[in-house]
PDB file of N, CA and C in Angstrom:
ATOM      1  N   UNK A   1      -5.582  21.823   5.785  1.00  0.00           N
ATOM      2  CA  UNK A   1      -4.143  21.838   5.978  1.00  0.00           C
ATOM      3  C   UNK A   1      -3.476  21.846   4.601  1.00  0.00           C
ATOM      4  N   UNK A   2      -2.822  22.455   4.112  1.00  0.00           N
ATOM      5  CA  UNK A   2      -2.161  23.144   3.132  1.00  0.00           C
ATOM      6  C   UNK A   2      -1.308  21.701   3.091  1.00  0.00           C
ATOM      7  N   UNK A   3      -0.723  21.321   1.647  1.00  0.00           N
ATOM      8  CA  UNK A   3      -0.201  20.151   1.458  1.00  0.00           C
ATOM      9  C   UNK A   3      -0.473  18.800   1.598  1.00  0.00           C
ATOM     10  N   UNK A   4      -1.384  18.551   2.510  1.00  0.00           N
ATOM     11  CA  UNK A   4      -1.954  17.267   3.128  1.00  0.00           C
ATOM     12  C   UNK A   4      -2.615  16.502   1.986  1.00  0.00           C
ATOM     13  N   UNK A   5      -2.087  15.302   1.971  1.00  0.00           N
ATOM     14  CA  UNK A   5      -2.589  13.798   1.273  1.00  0.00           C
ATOM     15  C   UNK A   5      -3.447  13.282   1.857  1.00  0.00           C
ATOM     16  N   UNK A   6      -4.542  12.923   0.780  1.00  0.00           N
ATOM     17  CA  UNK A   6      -5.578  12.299   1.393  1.00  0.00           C
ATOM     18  C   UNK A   6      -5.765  11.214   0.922  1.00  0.00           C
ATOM     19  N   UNK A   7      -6.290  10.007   1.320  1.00  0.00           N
ATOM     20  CA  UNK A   7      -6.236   8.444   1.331  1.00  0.00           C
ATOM     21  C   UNK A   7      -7.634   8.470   1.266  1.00  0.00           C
ATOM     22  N   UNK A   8      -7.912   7.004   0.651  1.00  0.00           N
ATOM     23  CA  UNK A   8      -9.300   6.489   0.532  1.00  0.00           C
ATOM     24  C   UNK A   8      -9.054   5.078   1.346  1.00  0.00           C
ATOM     25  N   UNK A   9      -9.271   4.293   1.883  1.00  0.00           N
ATOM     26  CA  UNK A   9      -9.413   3.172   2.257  1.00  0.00           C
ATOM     27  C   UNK A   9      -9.568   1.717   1.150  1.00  0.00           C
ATOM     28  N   UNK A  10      -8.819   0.797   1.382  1.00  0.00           N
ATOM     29  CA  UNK A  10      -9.245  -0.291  -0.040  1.00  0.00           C
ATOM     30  C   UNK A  10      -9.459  -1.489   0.752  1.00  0.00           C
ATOM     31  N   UNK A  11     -10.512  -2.527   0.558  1.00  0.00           N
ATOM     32  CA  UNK A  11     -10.182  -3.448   0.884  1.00  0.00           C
ATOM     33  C   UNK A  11      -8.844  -4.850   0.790  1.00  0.00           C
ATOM     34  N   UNK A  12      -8.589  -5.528   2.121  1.00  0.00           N
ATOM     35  CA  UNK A  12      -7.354  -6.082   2.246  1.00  0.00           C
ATOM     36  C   UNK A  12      -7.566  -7.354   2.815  1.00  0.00           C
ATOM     37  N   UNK A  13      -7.507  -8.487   1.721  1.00  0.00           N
ATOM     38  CA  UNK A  13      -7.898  -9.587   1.990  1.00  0.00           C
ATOM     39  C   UNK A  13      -6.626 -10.565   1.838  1.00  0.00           C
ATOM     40  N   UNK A  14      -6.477 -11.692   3.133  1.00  0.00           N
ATOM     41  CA  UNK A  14      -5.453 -12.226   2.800  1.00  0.00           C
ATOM     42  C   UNK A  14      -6.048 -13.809   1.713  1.00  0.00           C
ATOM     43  N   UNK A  15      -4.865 -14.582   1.326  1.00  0.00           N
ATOM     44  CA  UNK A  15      -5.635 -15.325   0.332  1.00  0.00           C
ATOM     45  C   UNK A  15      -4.145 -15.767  -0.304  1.00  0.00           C
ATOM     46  N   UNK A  16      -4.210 -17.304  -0.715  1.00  0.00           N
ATOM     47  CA  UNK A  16      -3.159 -18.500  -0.586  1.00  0.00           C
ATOM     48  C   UNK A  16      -3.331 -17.620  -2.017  1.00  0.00           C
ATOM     49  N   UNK A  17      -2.630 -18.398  -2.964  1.00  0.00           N
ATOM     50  CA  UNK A  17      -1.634 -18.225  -4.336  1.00  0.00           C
ATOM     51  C   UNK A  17      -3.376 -18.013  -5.446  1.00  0.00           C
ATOM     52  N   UNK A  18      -1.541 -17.052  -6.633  1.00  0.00           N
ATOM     53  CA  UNK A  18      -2.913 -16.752  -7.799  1.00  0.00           C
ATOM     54  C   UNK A  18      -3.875 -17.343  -8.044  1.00  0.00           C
ATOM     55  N   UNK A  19      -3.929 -18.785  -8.268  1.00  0.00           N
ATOM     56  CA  UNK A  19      -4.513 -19.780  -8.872  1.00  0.00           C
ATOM     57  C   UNK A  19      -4.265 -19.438 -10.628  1.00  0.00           C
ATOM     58  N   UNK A  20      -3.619 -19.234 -10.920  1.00  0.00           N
ATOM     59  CA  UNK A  20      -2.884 -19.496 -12.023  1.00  0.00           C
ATOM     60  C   UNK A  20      -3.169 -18.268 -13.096  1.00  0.00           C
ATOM     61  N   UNK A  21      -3.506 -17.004 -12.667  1.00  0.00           N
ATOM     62  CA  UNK A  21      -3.826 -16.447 -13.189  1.00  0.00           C
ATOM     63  C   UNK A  21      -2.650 -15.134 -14.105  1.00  0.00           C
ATOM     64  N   UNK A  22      -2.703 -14.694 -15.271  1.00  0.00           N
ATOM     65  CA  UNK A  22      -1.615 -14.461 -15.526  1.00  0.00           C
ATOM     66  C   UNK A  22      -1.153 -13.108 -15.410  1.00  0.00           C
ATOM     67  N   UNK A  23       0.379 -12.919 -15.143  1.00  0.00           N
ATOM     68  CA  UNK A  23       0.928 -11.198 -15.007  1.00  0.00           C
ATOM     69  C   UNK A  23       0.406 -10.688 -15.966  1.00  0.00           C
ATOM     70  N   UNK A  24       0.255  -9.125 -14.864  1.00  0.00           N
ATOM     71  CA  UNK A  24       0.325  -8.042 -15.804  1.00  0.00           C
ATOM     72  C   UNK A  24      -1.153  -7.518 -16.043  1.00  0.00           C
ATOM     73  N   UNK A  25      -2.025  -6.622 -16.284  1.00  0.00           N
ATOM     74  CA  UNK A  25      -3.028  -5.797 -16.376  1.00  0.00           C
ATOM     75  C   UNK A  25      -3.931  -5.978 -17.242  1.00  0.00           C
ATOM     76  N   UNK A  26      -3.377  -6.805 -17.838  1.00  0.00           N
ATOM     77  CA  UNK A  26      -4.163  -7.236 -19.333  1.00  0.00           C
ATOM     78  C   UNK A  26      -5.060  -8.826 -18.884  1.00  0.00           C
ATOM     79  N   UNK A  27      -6.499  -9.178 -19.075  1.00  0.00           N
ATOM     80  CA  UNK A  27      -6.489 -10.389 -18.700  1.00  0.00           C
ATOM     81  C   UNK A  27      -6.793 -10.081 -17.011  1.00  0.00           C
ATOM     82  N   UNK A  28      -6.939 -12.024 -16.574  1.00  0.00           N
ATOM     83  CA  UNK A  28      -6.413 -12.448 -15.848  1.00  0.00           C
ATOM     84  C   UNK A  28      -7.746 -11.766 -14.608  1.00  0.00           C
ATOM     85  N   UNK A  29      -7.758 -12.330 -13.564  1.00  0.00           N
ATOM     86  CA  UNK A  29      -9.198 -11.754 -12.434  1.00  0.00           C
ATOM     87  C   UNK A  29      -9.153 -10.232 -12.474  1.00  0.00           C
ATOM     88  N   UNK A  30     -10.253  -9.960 -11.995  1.00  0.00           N
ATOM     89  CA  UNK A  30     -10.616  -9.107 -11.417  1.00  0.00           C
ATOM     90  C   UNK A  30      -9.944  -8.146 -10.874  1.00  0.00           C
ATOM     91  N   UNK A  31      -8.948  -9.110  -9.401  1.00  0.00           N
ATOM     92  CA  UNK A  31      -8.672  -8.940  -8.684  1.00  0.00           C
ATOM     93  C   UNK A  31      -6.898  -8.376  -8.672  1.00  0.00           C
ATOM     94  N   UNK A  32      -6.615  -9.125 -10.053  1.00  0.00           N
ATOM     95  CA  UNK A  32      -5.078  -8.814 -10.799  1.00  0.00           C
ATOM     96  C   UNK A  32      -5.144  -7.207 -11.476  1.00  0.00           C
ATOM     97  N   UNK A  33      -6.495  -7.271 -12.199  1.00  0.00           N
ATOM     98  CA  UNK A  33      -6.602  -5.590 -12.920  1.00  0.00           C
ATOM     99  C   UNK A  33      -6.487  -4.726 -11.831  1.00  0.00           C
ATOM    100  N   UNK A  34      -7.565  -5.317 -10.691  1.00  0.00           N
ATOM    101  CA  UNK A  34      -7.415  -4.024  -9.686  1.00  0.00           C
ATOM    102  C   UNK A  34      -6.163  -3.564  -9.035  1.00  0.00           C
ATOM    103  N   UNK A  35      -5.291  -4.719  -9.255  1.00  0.00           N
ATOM    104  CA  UNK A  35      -3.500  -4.483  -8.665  1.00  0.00           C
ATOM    105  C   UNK A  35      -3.028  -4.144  -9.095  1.00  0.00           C
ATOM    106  N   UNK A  36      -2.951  -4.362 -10.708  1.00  0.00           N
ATOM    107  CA  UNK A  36      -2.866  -3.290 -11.719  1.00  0.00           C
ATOM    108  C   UNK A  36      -3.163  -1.922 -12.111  1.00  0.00           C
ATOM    109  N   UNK A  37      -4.218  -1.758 -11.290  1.00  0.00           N
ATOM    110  CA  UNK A  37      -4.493  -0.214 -11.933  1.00  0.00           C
ATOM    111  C   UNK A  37      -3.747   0.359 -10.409  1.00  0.00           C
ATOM    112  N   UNK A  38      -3.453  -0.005  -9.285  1.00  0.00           N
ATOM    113  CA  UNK A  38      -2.583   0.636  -8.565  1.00  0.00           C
ATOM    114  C   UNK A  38      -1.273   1.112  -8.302  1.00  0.00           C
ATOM    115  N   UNK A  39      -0.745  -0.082  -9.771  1.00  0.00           N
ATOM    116  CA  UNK A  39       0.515   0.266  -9.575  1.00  0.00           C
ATOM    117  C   UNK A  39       1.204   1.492  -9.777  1.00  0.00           C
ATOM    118  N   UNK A  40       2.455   1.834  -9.541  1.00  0.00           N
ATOM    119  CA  UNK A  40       2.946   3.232  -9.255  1.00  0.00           C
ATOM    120  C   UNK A  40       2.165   4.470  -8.493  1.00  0.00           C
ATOM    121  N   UNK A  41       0.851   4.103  -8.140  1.00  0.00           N
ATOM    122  CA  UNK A  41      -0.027   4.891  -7.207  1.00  0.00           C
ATOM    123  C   UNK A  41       0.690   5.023  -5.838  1.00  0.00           C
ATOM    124  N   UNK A  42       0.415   6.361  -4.743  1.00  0.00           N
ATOM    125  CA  UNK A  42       0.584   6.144  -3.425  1.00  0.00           C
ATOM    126  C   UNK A  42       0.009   5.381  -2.612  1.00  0.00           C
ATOM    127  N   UNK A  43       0.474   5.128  -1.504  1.00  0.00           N
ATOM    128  CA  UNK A  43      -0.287   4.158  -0.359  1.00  0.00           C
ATOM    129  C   UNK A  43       0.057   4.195   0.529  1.00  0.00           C
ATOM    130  N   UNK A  44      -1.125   4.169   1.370  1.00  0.00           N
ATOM    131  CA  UNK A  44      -0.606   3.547   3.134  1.00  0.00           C
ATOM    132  C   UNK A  44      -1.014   2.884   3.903  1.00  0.00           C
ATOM    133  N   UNK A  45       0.307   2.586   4.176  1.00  0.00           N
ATOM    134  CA  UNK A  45      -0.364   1.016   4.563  1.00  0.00           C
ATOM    135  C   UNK A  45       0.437   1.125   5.686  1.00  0.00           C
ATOM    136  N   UNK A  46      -0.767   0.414   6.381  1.00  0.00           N
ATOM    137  CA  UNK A  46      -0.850   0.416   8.564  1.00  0.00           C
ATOM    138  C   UNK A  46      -0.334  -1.180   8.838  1.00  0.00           C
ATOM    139  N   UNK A  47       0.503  -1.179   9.773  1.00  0.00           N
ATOM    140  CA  UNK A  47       1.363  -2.384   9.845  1.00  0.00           C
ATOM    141  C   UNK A  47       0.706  -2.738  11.382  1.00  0.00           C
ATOM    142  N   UNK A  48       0.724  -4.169  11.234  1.00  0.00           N
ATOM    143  CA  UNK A  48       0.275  -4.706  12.879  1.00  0.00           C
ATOM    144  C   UNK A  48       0.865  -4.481  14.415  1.00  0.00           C
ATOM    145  N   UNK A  49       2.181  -3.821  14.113  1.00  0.00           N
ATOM    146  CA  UNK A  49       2.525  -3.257  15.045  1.00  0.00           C
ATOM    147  C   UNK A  49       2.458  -1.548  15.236  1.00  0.00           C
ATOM    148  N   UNK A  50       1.399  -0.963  14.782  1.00  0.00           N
ATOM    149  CA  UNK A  50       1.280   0.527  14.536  1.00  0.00           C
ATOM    150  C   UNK A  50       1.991   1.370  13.546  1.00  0.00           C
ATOM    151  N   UNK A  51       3.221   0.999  13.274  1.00  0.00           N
ATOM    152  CA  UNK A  51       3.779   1.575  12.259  1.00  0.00           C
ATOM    153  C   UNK A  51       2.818   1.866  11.403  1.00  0.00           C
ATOM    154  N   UNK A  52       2.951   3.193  10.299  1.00  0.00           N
ATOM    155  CA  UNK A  52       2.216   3.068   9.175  1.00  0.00           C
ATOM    156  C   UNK A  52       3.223   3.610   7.701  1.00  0.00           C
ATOM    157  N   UNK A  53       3.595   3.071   6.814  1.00  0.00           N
ATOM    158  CA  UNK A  53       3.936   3.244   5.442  1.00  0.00           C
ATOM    159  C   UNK A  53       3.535   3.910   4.422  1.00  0.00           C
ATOM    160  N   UNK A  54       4.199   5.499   3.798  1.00  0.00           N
ATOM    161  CA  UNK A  54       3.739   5.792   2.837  1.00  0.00           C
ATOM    162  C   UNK A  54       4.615   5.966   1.676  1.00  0.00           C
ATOM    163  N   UNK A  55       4.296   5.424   0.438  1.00  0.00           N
ATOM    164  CA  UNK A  55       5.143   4.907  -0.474  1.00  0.00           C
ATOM    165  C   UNK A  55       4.383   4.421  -2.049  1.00  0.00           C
ATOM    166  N   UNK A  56       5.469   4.523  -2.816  1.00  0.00           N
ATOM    167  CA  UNK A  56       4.734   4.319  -4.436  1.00  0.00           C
ATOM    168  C   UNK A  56       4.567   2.843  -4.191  1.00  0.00           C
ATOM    169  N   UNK A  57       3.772   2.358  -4.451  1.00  0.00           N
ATOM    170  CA  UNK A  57       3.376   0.666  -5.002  1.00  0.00           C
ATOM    171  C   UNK A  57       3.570  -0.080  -6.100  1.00  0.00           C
ATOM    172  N   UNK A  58       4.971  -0.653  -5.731  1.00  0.00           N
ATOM    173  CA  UNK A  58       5.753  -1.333  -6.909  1.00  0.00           C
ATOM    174  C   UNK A  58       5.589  -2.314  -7.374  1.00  0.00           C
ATOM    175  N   UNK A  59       4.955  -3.611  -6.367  1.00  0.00           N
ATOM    176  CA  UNK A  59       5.182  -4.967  -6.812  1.00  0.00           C
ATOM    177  C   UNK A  59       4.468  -6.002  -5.779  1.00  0.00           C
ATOM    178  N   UNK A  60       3.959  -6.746  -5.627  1.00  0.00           N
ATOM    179  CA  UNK A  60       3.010  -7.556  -4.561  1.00  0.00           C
ATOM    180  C   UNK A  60       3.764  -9.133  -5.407  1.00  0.00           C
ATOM    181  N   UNK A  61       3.305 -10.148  -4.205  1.00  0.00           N
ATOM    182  CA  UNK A  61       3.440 -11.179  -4.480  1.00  0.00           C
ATOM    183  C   UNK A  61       2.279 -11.910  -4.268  1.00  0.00           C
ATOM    184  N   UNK A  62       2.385 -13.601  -4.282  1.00  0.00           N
ATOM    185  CA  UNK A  62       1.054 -14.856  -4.063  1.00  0.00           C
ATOM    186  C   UNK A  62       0.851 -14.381  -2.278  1.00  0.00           C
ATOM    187  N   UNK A  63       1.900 -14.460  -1.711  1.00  0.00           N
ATOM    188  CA  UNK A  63       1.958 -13.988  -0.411  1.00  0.00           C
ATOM    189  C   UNK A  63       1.510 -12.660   0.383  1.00  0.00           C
ATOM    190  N   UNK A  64       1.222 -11.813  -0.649  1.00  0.00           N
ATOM    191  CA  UNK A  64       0.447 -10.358  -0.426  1.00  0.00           C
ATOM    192  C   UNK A  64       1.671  -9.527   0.429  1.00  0.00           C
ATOM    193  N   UNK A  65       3.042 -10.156   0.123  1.00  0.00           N
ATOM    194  CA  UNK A  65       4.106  -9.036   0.693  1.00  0.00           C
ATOM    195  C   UNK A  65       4.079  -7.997  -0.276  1.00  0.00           C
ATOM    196  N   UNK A  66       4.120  -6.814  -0.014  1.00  0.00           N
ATOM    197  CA  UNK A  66       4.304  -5.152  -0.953  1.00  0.00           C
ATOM    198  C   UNK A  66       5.267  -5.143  -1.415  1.00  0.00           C
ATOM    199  N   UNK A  67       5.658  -4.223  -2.307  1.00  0.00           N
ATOM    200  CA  UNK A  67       7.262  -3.273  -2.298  1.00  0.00           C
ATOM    201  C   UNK A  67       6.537  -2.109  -2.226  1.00  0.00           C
ATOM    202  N   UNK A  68       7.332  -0.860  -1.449  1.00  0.00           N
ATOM    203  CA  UNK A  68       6.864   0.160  -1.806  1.00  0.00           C
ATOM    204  C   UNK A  68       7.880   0.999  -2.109  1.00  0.00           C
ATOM    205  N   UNK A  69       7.968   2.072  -3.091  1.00  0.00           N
ATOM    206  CA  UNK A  69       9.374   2.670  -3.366  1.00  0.00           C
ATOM    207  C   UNK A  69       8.800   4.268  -2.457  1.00  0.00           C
ATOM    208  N   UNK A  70      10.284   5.498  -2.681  1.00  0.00           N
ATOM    209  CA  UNK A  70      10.249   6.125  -1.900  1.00  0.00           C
ATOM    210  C   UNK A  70       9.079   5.957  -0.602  1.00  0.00           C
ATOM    211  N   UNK A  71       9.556   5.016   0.458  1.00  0.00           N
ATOM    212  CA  UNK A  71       8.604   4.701   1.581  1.00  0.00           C
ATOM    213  C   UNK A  71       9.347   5.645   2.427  1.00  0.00           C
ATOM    214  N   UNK A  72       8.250   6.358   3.475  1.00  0.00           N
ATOM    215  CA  UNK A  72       8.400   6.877   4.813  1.00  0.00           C
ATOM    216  C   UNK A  72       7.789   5.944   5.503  1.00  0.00           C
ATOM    217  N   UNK A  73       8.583   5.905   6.624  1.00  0.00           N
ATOM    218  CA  UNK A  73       8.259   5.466   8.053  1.00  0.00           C
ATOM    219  C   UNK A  73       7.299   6.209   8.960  1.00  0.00           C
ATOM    220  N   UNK A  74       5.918   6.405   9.312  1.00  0.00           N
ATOM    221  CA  UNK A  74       5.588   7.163  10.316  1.00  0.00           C
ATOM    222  C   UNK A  74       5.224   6.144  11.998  1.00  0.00           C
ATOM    223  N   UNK A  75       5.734   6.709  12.754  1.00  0.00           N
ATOM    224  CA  UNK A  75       5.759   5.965  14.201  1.00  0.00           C
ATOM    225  C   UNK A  75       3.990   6.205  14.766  1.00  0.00           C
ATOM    226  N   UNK A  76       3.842   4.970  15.326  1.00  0.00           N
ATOM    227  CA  UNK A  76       2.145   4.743  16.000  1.00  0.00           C
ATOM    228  C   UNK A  76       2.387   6.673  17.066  1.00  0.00           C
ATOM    229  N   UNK A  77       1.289   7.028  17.096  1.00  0.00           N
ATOM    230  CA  UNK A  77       1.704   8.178  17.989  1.00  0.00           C
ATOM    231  C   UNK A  77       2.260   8.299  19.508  1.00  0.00           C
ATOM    232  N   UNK A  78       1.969   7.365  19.965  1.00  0.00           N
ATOM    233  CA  UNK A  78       2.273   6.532  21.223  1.00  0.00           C
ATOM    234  C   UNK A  78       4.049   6.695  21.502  1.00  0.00           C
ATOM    235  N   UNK A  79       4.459   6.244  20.191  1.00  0.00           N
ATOM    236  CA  UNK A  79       6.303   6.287  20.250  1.00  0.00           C
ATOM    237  C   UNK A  79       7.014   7.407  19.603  1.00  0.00           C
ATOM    238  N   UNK A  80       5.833   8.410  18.910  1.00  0.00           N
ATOM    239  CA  UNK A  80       6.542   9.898  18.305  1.00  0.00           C
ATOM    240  C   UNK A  80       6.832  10.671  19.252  1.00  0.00           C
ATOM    241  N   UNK A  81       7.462  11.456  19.304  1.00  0.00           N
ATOM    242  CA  UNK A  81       7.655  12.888  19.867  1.00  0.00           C
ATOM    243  C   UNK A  81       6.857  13.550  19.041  1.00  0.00           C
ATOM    244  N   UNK A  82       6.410  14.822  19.175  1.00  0.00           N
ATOM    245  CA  UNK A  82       5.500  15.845  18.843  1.00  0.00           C
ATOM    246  C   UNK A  82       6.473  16.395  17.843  1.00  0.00           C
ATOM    247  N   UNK A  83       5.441  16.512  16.647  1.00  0.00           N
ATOM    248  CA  UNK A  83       6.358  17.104  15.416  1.00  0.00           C
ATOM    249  C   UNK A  83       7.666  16.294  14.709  1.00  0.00           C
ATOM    250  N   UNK A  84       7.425  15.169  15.242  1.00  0.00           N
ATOM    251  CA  UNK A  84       8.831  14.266  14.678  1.00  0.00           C
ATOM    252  C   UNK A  84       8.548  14.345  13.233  1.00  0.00           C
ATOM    253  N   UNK A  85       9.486  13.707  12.485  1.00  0.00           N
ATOM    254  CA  UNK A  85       9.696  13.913  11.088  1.00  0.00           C
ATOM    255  C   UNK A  85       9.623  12.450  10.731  1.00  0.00           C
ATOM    256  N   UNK A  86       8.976  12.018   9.543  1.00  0.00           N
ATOM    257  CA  UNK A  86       9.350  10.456   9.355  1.00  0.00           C
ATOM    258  C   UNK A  86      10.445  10.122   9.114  1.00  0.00           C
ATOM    259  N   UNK A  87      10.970   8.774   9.217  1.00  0.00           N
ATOM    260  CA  UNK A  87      11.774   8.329   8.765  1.00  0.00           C
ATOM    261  C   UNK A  87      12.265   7.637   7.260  1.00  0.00           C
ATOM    262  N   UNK A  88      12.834   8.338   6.172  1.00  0.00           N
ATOM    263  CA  UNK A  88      12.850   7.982   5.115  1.00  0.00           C
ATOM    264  C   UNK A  88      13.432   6.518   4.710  1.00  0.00           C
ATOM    265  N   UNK A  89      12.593   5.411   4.418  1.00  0.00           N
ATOM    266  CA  UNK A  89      13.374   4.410   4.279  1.00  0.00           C
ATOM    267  C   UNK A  89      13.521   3.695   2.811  1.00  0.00           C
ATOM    268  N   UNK A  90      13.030   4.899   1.461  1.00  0.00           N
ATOM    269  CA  UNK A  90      13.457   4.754   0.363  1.00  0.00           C
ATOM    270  C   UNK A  90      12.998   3.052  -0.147  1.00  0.00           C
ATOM    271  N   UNK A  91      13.171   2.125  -0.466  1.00  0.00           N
ATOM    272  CA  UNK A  91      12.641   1.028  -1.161  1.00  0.00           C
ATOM    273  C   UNK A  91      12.178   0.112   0.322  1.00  0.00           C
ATOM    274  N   UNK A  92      11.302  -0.613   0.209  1.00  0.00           N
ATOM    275  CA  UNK A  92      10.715  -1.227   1.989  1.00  0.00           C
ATOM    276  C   UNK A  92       9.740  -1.716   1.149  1.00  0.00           C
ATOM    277  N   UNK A  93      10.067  -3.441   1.686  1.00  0.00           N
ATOM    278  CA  UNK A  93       9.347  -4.781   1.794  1.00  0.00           C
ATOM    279  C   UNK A  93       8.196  -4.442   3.105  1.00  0.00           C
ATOM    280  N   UNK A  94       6.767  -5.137   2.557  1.00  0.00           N
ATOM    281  CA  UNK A  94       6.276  -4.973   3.674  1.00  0.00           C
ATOM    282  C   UNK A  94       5.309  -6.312   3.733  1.00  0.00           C
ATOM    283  N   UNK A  95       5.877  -7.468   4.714  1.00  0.00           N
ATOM    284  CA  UNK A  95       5.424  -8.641   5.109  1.00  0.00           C
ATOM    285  C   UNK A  95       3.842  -8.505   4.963  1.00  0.00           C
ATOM    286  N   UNK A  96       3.208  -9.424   4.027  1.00  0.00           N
ATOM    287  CA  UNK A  96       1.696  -9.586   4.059  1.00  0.00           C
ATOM    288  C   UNK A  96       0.992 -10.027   5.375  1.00  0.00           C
ATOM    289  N   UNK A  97       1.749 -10.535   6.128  1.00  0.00           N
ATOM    290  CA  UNK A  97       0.863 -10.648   7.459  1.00  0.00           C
ATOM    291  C   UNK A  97       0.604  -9.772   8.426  1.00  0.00           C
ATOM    292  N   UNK A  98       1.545  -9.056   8.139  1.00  0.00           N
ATOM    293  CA  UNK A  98       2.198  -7.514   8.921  1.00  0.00           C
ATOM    294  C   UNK A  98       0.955  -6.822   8.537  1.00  0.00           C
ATOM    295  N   UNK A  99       0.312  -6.312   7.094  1.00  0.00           N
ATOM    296  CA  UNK A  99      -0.449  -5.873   6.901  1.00  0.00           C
ATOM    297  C   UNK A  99      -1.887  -5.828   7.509  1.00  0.00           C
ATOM    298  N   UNK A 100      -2.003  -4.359   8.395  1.00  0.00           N
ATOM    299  CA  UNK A 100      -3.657  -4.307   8.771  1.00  0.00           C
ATOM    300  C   UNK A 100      -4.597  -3.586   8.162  1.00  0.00           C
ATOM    301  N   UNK A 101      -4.224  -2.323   7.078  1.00  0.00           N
ATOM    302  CA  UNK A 101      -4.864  -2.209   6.138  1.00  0.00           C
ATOM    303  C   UNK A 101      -4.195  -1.369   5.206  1.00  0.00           C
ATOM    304  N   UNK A 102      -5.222  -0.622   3.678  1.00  0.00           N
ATOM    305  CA  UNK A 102      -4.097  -0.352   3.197  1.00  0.00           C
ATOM    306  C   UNK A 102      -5.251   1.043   2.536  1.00  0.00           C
ATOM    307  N   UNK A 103      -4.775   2.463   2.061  1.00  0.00           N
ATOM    308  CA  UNK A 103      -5.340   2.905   1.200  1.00  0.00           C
ATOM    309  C   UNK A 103      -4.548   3.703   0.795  1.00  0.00           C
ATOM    310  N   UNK A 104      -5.359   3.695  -0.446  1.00  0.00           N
ATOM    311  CA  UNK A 104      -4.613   4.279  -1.363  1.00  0.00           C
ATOM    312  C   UNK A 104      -4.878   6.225  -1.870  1.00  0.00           C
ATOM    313  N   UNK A 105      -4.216   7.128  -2.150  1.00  0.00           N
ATOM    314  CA  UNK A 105      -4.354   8.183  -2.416  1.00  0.00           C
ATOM    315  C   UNK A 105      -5.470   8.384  -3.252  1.00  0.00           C
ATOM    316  N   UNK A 106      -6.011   9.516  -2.360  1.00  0.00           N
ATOM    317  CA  UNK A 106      -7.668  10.226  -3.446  1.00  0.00           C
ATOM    318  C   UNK A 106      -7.485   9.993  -4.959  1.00  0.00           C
ATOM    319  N   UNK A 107      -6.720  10.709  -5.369  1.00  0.00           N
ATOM    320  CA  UNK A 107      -6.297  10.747  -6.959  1.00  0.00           C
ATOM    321  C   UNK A 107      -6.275   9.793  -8.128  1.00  0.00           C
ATOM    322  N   UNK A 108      -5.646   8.916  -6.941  1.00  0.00           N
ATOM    323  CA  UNK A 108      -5.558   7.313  -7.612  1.00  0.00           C
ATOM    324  C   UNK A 108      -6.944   6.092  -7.100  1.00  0.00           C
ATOM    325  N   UNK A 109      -7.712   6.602  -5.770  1.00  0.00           N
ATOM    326  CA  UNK A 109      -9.063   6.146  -5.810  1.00  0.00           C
ATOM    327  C   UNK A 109     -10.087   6.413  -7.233  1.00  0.00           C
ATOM    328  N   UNK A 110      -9.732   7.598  -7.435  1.00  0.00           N
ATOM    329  CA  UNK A 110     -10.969   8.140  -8.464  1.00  0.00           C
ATOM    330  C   UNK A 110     -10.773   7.129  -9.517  1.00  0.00           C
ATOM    331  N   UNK A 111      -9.620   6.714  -9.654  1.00  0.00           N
ATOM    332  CA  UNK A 111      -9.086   6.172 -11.190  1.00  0.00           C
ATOM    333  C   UNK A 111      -9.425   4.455 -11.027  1.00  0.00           C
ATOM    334  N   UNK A 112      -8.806   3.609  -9.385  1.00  0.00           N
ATOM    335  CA  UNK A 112      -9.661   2.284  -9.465  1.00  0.00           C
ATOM    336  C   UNK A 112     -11.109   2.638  -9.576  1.00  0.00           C
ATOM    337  N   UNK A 113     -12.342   3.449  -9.070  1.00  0.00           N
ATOM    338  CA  UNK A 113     -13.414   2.980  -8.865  1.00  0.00           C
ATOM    339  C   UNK A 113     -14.052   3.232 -10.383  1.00  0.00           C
ATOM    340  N   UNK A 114     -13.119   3.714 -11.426  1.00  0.00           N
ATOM    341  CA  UNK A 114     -14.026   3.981 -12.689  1.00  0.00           C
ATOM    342  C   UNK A 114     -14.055   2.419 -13.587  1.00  0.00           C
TER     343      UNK A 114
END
């Protein structure tokens, strides 16, 4: 399909506060670089009520809520009409509990797994 984005899958673990570890890419777990090397990458991320989110990856918290900038809305297929169009919802918070999984664009896979 001509145009089509392709996603890799990432693991999505929930998990209480940093433990004191510090902002920013430099330093700090493992687990902070790897959030780091995603940032400004695409993503999508599947919400517990079917919704699914695709959007740049701006900002996470201790709470594992997202930001995602230019976000579309796509509806579970169940509530689309055929050929619907997403819904553009431009900057969108996305509740860490809400979250059922998340991946991130081919392009930007190649670049975490190096």
């Amino acid at each position: 399909m001509p145009g089509a984005r392709h996603f890799r899958r990432i693991a999505v673990r929930s998990h209480g506060g940093t433990g004191g570890e510090r902002e920013g890419g430099e330093g700090g777990s493992p687990h902070a670089r790897r959030l780091a090397a995603l940032l400004n990458r695409s993503l999508r991320v599947r919400m517990s009520d079917g919704r699914t989110l695709v959007g740049t990856f701006l900002c996470t918290d201790r709470d594992a809520n997202i930001i995602l900038g230019s976000a579309q809305e796509f509806l579970k297929a169940a509530d689309a009409f055929p050929g619907s169009e997403p819904r553009v919802l431009g900057l969108a918070m996305v509740p860490g509990h809400h979250i059922v999984s998340i991946e991130v664009e081919r392009d930007a896979a190649a670049a975490l797994c190096s």
